[in-house]
C-alpha atoms as a PDB file:
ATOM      1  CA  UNK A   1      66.843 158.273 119.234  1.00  0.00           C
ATOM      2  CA  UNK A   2      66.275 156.009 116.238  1.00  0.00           C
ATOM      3  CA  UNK A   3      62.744 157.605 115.975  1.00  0.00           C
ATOM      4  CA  UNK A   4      63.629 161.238 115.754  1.00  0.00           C
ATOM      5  CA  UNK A   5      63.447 161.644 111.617  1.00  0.00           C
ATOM      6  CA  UNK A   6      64.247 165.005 109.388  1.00  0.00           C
ATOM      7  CA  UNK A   7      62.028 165.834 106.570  1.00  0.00           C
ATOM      8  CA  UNK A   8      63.164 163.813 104.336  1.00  0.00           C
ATOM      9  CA  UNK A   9      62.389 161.064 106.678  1.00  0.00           C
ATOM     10  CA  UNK A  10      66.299 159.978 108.068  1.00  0.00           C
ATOM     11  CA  UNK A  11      67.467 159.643 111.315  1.00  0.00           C
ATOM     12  CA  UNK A  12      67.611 163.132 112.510  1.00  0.00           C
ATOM     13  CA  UNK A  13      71.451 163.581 113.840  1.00  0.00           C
ATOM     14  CA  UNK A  14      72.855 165.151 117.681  1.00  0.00           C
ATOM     15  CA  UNK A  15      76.483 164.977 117.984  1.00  0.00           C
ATOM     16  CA  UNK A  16      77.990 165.071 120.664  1.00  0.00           C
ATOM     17  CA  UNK A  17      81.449 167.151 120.843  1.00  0.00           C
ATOM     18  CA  UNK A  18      84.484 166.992 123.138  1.00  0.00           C
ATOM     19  CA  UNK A  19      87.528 169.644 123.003  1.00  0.00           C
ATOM     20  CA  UNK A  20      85.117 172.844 122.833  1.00  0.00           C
ATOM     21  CA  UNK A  21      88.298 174.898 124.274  1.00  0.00           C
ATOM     22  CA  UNK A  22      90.716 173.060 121.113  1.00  0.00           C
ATOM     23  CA  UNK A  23      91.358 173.949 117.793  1.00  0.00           C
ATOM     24  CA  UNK A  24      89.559 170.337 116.248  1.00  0.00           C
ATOM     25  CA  UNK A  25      86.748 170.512 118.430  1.00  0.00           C
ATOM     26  CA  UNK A  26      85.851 174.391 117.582  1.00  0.00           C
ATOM     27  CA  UNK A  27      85.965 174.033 114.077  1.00  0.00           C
ATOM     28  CA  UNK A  28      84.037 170.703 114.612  1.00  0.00           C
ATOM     29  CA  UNK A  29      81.029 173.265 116.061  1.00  0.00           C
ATOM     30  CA  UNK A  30      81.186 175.614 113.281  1.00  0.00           C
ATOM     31  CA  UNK A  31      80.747 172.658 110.844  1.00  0.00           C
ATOM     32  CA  UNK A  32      77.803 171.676 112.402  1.00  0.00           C
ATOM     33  CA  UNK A  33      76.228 175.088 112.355  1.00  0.00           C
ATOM     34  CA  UNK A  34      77.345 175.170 109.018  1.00  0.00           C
ATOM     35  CA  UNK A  35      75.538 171.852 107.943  1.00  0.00           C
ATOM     36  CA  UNK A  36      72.823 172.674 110.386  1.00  0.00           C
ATOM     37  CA  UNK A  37      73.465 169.596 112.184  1.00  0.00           C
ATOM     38  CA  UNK A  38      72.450 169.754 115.732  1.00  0.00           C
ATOM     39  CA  UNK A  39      75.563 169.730 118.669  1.00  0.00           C
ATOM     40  CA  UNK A  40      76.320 170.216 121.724  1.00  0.00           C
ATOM     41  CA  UNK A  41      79.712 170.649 123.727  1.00  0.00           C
ATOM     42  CA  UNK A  42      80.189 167.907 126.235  1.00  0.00           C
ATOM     43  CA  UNK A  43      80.646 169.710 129.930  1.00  0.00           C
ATOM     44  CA  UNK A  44      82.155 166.750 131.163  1.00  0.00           C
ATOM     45  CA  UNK A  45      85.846 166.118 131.698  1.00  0.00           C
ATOM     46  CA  UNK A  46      87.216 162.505 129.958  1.00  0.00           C
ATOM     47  CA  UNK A  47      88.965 161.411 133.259  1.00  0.00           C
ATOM     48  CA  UNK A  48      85.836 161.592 135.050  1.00  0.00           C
ATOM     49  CA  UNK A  49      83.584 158.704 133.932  1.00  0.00           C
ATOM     50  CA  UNK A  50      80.490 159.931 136.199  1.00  0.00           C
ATOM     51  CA  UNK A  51      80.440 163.215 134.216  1.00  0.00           C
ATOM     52  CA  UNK A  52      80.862 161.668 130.844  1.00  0.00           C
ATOM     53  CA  UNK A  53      77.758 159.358 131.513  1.00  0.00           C
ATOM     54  CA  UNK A  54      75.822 162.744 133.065  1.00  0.00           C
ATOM     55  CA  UNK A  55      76.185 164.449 129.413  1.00  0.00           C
ATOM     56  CA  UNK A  56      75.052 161.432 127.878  1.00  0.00           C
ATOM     57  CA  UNK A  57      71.902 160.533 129.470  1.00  0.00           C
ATOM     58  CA  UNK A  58      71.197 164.305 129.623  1.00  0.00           C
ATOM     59  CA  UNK A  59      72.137 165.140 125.818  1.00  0.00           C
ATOM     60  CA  UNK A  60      71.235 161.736 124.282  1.00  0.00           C
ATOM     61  CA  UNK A  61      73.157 162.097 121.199  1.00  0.00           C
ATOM     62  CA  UNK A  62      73.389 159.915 117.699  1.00  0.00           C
ATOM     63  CA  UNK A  63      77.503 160.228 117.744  1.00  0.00           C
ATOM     64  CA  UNK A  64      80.338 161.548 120.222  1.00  0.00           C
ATOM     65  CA  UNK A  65      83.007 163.303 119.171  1.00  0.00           C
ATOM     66  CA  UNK A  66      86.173 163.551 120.639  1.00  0.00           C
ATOM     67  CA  UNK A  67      88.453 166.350 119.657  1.00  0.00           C
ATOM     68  CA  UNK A  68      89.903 166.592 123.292  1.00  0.00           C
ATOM     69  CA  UNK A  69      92.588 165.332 125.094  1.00  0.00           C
ATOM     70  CA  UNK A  70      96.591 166.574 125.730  1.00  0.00           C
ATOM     71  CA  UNK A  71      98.938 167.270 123.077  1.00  0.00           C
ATOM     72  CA  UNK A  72     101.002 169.843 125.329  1.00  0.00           C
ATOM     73  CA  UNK A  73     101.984 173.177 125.148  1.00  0.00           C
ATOM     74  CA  UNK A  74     103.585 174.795 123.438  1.00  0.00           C
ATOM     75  CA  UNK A  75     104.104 171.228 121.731  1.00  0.00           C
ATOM     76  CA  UNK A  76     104.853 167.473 123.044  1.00  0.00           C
ATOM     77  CA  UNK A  77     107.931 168.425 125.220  1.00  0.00           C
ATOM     78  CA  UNK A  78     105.914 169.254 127.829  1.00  0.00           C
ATOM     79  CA  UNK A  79     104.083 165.183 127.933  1.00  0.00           C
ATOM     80  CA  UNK A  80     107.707 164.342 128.959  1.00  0.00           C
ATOM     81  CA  UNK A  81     107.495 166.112 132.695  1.00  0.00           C
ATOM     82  CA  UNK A  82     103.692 165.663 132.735  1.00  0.00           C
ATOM     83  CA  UNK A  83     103.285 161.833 132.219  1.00  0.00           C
ATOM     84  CA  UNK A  84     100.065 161.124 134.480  1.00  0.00           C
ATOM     85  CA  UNK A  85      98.543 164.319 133.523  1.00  0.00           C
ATOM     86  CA  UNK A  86      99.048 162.631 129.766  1.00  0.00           C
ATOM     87  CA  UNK A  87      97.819 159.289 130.805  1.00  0.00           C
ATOM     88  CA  UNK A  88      94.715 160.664 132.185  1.00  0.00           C
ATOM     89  CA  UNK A  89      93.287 162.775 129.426  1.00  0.00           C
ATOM     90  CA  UNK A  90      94.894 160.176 126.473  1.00  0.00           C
ATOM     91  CA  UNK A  91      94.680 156.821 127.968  1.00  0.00           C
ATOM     92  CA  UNK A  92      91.969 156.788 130.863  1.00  0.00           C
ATOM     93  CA  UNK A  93      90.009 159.551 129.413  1.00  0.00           C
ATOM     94  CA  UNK A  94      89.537 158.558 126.299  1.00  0.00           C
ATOM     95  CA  UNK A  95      88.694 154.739 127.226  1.00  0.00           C
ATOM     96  CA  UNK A  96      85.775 156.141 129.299  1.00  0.00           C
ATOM     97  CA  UNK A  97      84.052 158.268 126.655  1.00  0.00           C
ATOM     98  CA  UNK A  98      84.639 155.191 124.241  1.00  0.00           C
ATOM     99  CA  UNK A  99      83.072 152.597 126.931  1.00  0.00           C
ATOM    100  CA  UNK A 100      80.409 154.588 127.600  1.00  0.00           C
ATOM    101  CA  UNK A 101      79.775 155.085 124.193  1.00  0.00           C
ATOM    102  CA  UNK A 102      79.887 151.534 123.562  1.00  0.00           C
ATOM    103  CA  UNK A 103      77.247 150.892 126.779  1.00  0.00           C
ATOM    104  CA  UNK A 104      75.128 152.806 124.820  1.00  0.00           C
ATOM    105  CA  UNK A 105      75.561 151.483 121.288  1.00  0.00           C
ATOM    106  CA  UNK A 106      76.954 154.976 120.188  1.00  0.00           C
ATOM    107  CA  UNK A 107      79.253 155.509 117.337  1.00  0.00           C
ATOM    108  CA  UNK A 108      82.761 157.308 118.554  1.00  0.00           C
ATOM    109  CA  UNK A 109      84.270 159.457 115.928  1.00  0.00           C
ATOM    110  CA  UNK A 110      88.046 159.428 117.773  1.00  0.00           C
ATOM    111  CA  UNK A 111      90.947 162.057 116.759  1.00  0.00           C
ATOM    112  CA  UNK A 112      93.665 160.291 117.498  1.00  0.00           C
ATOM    113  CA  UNK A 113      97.494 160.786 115.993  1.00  0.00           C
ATOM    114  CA  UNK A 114      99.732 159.092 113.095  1.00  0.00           C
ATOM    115  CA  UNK A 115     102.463 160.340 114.790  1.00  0.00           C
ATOM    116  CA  UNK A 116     102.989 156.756 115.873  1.00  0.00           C
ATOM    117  CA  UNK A 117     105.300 155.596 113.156  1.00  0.00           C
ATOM    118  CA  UNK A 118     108.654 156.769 111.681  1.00  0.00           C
ATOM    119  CA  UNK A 119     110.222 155.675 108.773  1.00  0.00           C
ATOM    120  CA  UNK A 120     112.200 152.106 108.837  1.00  0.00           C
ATOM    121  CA  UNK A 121     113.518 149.515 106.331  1.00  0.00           C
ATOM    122  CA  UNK A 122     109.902 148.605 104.950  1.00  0.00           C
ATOM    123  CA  UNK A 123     108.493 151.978 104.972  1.00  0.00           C
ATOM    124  CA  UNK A 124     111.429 154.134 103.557  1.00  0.00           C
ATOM    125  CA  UNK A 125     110.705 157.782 102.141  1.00  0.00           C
ATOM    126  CA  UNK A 126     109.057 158.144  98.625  1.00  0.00           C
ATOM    127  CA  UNK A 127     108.466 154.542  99.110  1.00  0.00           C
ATOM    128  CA  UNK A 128     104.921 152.358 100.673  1.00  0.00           C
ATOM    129  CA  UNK A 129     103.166 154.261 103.633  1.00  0.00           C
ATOM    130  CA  UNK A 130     101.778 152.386 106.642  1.00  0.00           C
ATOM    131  CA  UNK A 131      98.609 151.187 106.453  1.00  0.00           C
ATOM    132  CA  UNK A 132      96.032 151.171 109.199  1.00  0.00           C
ATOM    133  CA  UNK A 133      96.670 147.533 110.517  1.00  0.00           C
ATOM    134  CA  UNK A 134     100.501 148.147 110.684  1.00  0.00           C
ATOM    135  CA  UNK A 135     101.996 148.289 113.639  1.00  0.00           C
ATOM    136  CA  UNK A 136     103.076 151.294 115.373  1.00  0.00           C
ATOM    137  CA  UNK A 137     106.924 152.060 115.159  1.00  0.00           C
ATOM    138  CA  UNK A 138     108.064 154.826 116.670  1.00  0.00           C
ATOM    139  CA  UNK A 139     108.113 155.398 120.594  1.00  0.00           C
ATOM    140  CA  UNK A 140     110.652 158.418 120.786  1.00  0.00           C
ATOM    141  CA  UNK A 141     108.208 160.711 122.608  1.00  0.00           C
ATOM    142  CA  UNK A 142     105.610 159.977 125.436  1.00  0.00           C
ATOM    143  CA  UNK A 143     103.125 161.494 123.465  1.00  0.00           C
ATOM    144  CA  UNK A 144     102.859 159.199 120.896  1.00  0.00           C
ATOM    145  CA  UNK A 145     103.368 156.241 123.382  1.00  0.00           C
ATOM    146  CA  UNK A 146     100.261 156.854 125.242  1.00  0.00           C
ATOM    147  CA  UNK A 147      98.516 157.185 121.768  1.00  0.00           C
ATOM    148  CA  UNK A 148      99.788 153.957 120.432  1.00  0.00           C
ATOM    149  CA  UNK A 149      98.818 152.309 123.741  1.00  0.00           C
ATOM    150  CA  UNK A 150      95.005 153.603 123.362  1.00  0.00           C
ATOM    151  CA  UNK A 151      94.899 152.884 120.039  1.00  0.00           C
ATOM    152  CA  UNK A 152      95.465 149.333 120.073  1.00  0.00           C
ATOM    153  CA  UNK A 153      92.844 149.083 123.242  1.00  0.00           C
ATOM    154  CA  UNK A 154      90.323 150.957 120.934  1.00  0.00           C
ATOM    155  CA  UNK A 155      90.561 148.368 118.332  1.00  0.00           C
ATOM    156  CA  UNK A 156      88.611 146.415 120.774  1.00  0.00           C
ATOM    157  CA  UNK A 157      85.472 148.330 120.785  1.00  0.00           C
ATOM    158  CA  UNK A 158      83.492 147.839 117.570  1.00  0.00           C
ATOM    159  CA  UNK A 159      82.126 151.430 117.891  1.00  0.00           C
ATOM    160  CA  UNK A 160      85.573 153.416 117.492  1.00  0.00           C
ATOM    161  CA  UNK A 161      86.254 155.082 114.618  1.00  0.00           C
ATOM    162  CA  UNK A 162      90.000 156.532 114.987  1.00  0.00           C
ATOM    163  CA  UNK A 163      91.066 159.110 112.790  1.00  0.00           C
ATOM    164  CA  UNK A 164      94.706 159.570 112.723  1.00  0.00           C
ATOM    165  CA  UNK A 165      95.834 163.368 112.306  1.00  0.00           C
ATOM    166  CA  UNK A 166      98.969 164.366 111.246  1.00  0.00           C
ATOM    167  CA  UNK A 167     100.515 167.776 111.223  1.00  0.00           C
ATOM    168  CA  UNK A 168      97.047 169.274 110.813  1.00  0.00           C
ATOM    169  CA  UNK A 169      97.279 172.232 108.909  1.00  0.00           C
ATOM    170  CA  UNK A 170      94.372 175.025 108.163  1.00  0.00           C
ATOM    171  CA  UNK A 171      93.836 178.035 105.967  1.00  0.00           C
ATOM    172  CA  UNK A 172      93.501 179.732 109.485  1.00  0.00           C
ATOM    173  CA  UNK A 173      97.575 180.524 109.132  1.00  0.00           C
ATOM    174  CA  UNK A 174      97.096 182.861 112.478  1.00  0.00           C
ATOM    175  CA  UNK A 175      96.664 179.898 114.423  1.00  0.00           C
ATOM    176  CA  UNK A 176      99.444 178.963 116.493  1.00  0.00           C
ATOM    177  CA  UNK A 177      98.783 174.958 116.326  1.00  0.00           C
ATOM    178  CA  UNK A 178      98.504 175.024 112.568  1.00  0.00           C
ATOM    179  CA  UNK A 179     101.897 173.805 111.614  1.00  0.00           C
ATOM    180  CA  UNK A 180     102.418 175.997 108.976  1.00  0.00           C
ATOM    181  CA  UNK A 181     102.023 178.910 111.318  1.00  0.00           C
ATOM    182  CA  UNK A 182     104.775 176.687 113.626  1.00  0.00           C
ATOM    183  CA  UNK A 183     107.158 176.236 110.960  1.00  0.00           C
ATOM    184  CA  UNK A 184     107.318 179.661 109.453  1.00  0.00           C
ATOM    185  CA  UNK A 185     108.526 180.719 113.087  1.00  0.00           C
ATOM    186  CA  UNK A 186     110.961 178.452 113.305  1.00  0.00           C
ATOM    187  CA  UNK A 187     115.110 179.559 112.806  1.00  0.00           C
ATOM    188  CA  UNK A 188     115.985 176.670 111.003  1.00  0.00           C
ATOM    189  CA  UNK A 189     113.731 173.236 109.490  1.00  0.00           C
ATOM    190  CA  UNK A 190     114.457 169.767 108.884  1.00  0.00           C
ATOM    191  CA  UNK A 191     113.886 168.777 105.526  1.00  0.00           C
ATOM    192  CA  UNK A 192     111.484 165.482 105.750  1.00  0.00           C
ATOM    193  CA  UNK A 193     108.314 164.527 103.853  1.00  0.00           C
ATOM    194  CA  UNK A 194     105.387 163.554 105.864  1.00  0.00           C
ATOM    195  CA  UNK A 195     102.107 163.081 105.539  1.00  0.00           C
ATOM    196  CA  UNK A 196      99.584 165.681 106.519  1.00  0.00           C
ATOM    197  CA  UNK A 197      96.266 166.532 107.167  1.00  0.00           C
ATOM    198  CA  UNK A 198      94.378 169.667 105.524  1.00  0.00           C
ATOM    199  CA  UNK A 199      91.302 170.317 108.025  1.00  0.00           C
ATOM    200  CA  UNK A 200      89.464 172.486 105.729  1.00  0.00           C
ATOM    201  CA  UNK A 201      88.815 169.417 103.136  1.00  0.00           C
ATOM    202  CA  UNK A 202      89.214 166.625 106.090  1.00  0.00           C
ATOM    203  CA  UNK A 203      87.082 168.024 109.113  1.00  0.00           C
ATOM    204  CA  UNK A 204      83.832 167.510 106.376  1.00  0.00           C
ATOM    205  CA  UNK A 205      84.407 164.208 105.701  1.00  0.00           C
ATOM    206  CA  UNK A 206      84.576 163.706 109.366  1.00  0.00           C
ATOM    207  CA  UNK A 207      81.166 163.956 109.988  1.00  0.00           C
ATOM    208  CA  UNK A 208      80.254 162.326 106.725  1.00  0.00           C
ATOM    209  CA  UNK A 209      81.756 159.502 108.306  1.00  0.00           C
ATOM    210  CA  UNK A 210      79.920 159.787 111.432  1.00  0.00           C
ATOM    211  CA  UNK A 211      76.720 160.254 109.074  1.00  0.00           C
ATOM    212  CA  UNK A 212      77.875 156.466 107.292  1.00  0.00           C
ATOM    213  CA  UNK A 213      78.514 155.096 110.617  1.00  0.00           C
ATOM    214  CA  UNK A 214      82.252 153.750 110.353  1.00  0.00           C
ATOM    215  CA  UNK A 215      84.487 152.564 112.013  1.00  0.00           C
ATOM    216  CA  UNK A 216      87.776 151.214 112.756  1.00  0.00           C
ATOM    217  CA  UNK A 217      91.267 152.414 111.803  1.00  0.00           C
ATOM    218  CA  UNK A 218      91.436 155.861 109.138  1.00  0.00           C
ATOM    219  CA  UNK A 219      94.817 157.282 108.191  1.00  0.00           C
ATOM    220  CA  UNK A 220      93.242 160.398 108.258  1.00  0.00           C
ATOM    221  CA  UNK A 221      95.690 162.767 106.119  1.00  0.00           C
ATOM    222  CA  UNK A 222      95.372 163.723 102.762  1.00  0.00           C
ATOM    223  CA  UNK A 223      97.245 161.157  99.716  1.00  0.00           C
ATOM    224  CA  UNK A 224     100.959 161.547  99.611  1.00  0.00           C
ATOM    225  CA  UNK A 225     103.572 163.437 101.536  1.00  0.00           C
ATOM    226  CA  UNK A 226     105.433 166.691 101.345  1.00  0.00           C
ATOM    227  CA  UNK A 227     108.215 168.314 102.645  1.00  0.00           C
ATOM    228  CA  UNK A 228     109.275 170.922 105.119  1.00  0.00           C
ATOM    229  CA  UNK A 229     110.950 173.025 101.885  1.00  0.00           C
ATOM    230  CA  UNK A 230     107.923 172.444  99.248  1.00  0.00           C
ATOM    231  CA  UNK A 231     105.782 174.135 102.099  1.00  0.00           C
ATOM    232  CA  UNK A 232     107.781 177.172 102.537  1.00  0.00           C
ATOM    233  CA  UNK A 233     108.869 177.576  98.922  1.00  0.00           C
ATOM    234  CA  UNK A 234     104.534 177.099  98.253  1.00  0.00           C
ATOM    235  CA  UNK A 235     104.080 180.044 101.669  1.00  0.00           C
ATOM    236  CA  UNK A 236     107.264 182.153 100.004  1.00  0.00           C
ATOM    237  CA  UNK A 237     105.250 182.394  96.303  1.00  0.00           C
ATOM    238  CA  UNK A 238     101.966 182.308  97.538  1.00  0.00           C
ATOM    239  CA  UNK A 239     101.914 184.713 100.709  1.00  0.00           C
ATOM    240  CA  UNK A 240     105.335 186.584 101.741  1.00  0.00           C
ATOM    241  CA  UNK A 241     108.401 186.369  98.615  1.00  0.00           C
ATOM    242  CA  UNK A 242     110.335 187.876 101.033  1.00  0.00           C
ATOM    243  CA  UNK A 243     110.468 185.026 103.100  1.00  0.00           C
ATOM    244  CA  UNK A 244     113.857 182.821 103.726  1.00  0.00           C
ATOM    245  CA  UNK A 245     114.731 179.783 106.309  1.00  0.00           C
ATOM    246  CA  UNK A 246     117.244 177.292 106.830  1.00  0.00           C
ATOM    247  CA  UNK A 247     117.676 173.741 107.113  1.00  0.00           C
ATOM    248  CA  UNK A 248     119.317 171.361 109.791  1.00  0.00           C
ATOM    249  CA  UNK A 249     119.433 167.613 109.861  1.00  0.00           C
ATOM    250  CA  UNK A 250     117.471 165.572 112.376  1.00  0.00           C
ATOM    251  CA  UNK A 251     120.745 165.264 114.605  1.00  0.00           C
ATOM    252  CA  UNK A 252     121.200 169.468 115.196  1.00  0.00           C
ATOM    253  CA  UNK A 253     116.916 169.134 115.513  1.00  0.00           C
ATOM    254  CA  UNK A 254     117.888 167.201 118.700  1.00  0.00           C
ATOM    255  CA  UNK A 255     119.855 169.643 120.561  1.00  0.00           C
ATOM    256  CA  UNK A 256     116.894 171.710 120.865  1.00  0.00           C
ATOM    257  CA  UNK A 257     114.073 169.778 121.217  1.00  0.00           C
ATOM    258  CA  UNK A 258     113.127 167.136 124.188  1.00  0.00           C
ATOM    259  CA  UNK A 259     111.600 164.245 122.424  1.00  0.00           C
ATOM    260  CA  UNK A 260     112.575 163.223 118.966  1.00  0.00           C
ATOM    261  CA  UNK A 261     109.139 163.388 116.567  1.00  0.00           C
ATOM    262  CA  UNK A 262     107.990 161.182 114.288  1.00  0.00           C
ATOM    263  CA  UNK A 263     108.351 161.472 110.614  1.00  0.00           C
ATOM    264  CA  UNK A 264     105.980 159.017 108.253  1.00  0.00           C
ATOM    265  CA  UNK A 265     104.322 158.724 105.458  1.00  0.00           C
ATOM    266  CA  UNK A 266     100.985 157.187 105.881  1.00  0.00           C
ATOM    267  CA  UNK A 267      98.938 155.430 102.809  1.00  0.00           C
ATOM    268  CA  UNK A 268      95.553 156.797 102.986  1.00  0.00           C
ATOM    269  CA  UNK A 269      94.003 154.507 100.185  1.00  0.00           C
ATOM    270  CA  UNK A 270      91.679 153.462 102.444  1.00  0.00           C
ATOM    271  CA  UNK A 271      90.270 157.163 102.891  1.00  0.00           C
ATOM    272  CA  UNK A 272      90.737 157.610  99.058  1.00  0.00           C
ATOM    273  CA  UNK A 273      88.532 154.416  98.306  1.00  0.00           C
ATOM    274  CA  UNK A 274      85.746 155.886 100.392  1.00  0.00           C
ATOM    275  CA  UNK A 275      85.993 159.275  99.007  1.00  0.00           C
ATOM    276  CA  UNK A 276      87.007 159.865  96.163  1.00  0.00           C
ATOM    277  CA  UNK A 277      87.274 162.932  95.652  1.00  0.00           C
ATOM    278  CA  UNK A 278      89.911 163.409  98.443  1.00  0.00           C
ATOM    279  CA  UNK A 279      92.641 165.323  96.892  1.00  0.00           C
ATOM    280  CA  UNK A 280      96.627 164.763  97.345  1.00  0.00           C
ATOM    281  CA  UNK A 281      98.546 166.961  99.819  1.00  0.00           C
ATOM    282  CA  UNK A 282     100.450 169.329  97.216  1.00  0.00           C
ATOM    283  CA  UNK A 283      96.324 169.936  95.649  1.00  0.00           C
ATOM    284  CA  UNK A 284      94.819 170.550  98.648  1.00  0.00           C
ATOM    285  CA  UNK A 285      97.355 173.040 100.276  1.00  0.00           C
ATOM    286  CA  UNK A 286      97.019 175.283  97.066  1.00  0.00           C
ATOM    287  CA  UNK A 287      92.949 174.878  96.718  1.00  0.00           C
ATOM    288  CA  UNK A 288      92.432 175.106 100.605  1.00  0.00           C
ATOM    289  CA  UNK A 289      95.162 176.727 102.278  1.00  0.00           C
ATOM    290  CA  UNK A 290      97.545 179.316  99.815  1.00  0.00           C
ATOM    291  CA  UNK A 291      95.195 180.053  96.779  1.00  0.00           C
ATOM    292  CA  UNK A 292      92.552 181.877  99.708  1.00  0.00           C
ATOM    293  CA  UNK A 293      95.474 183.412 101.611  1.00  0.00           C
ATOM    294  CA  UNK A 294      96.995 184.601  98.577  1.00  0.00           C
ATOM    295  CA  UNK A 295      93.447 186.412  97.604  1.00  0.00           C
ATOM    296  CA  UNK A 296      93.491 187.869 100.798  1.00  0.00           C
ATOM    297  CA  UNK A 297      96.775 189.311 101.324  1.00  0.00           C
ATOM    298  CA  UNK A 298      96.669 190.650  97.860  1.00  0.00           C
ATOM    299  CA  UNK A 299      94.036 192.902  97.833  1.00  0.00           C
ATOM    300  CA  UNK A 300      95.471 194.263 101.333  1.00  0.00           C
END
């Protein structure tokens, strides 16, 4: 691998992509077309070691990426009546692709979730976000348990590099998993900032991280948080001013939902430091997500 050169003479790049069928993992591929970076789709499934080392003897790549694994549908109620299924694909699974990996001496660019904390007496709202090296907090749904679990095993292998997503949200607003597209559907909202991650601006710096080789612990999301409200009062000037919702608190959210979810804010210095041009939350949802889908609805 190490001999393979572009024309400018550095390592030429092969990633290596799980989660063709998701939403991460198919924007991943268009990226990579994009940049002209060679990729593949890995054929193999994460619970099945055998498979996983098949695609990488066959494929011999520079990086894995792994966009795959079980977040449920139509969201994480459904990890609550299919915990093994959930263990397999997020615990198991993932732990093979990131031993293999590691066999190998193959850098691991891991999705994984922030939705592993929630707000407590050091980490109040408006106030300091988690850092990477915090512990995780919040164990409401068995979602984010099985995530917590395999993140702290990953910390073990030197050649992890977890990226923790939260509330990923696209300029794509027809997709059903972008969570603007969710919460626009919804009858009523809690009111809560979080942190969140814009995929248009973040997905890049994804494989410029792959390109620097790190590793470790990312909070993944863009600087700051924002609220259920400032996004629909942004989607009601920007794309429909007809638009109205309403609010509960996180008590009514409980009669109608199965697992409670996690709301955090999550300090993403540590992204910020590397790039700096990384913009807050309230920036990048105008430049990447409502400025182009005002543009476009307009001149319909």
């Amino acid at each position: 691998m190490g001999s393979l050169t572009n024309g400018d003479s550095t390592p030429a790049m092969k990633f290596l992509i799980y989660g063709k069928t998701g939403w991460i993992g198919g924007l991943l591929g268009k990226l990579c077309e994009s940049q002209k970076i060679p990729y593949v789709f890995g054929s193999g499934r994460l619970e099945n070691r055998l498979s996983l080392e098949a695609d990488l003897a066959e494929l011999n790549p520079t990086h894995v990426f792994n966009a795959a694994g079980v977040t449920g549908r139509p969201n994480v109620d459904w990890c609550e009546t299919h915990k093994i299924e959930t263990i397999r694909a997020n615990v198991a699974g993932t732990l093979n692709l990131a031993d293999i990996c590691n066999e190998k001496g193959i850098l691991l660019i891991n999705f994984a979730t922030g939705c592993i904390f929630e707000y407590d007496e050091e980490h109040q709202m408006g106030g300091v976000g988690f850092k990477e090296e915090d512990t995780p907090n919040f164990t409401g749904s068995f979602y984010s348990k099985t995530k917590a679990m395999v993140e702290e095993l990953l910390k073990n292998y030197p050649n992890v590099c977890t990226l923790r997503v939260r509330m990923p949200i696209s300029s794509d607003l027809s997709n059903p998993r972008n969570f603007i597209a969710k919460i626009v559907k919804y009858d009523k909202v809690v009111d809560i900032p979080n942190s969140m991650t814009i995929l248009d601006e973040l997905l890049p710096i994804s494989i410029e991280m792959a390109k620097r080789n790190l590793s470790g612990i990312w909070n993944f999301t863009n600087p700051g948080a924002v609220s259920h409200n400032e996004i629909l009062e942004m989607y009601r000037e920007y794309i429909d001013p007809s638009y109205t919702w309403k609010n509960f608190n996180l008590e009514e959210q409980s009669m109608v939902i199965v697992a409670p979810r996690s709301n955090n804010e999550l300090d993403a210095s540590k992204l910020k430091n590397e790039f700096p041009e990384l913009l807050s939350i309230k920036e990048s949802l105008i430049k990447y997500v409502f400025e182009p889908n005002k543009k476009t609805t307009s001149s319909v």
